[in-house]
Protein backbone atom coordinates (compact mmCIF):
# COMPACT_ATOMS: atom_id res chain seq x y z
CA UNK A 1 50.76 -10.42 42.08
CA UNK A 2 51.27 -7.34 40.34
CA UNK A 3 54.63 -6.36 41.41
CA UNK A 4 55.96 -10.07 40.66
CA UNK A 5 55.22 -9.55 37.19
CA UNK A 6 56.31 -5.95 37.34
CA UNK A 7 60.05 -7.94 38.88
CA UNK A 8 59.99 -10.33 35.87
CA UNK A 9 59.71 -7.69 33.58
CA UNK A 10 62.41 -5.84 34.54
CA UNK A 11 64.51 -9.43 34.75
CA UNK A 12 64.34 -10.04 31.43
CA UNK A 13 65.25 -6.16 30.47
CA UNK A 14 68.96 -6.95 32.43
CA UNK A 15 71.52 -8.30 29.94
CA UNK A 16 72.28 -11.78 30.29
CA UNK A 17 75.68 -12.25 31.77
CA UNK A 18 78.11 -14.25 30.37
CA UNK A 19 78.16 -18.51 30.99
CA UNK A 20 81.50 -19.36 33.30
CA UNK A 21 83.92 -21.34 32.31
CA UNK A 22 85.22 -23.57 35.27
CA UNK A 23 88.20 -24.51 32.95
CA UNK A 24 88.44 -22.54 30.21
CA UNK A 25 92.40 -22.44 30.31
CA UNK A 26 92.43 -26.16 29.18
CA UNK A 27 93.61 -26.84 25.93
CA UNK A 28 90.70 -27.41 23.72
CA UNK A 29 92.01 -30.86 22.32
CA UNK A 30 91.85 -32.78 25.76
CA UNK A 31 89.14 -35.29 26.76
CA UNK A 32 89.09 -37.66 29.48
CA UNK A 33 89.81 -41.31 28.68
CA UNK A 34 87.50 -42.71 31.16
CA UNK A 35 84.38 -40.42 30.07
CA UNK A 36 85.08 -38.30 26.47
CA UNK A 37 84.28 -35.03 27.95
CA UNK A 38 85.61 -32.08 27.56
CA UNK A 39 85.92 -29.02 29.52
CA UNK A 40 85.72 -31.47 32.82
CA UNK A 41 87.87 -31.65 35.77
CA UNK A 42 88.67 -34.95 34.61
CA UNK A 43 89.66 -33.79 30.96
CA UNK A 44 93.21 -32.34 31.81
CA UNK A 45 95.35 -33.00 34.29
CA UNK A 46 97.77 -29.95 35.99
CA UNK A 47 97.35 -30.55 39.66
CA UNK A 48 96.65 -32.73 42.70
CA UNK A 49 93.59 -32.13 42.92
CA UNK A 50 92.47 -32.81 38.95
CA UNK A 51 94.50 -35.94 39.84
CA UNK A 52 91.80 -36.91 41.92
CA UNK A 53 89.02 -35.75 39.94
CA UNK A 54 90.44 -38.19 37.14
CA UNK A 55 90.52 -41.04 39.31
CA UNK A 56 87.09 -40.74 40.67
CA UNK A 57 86.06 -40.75 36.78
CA UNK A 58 87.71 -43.66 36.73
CA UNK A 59 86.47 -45.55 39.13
CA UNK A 60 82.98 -44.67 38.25
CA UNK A 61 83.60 -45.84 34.88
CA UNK A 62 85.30 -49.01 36.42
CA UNK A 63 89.02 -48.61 34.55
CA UNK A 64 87.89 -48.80 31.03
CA UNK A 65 89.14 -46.68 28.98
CA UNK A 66 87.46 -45.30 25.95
CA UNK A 67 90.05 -45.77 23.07
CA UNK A 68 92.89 -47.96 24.14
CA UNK A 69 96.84 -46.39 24.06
């Protein structure tokens, strides 16, 4: 027991790293019609496979868009 709280000691002495951005290259004033997220793989689309992404959100939010065109 000892050296498990000697190992959680020295865990929280490390520096926290940094919290990943998946998309962070986005630009920041896209959101997803189907959901209103941001920062999603359904927020922008710039490839074939975001394409899909965005039409999974779709069909989970059956076609209904959030704010109408």
């Amino acid at each position: 027991m000892n050296h498990r709280k000697h190992k959680q000691q020295q865990n929280l002495k490390k520096s926290k790293k940094e919290i990943y951005k998946s998309y962070a290259n986005d630009p920041l004033d896209t959101k997803c019609p189907y959901c209103g997220q941001s920062e999603k793989g359904c927020s922008f689309i710039n490839s074939l496979s975001r394409a899909w992404i965005r039409g999974a959100c779709a069909k989970k939010h059956n076609n209904i868009r959030l704010e109408p065109n």
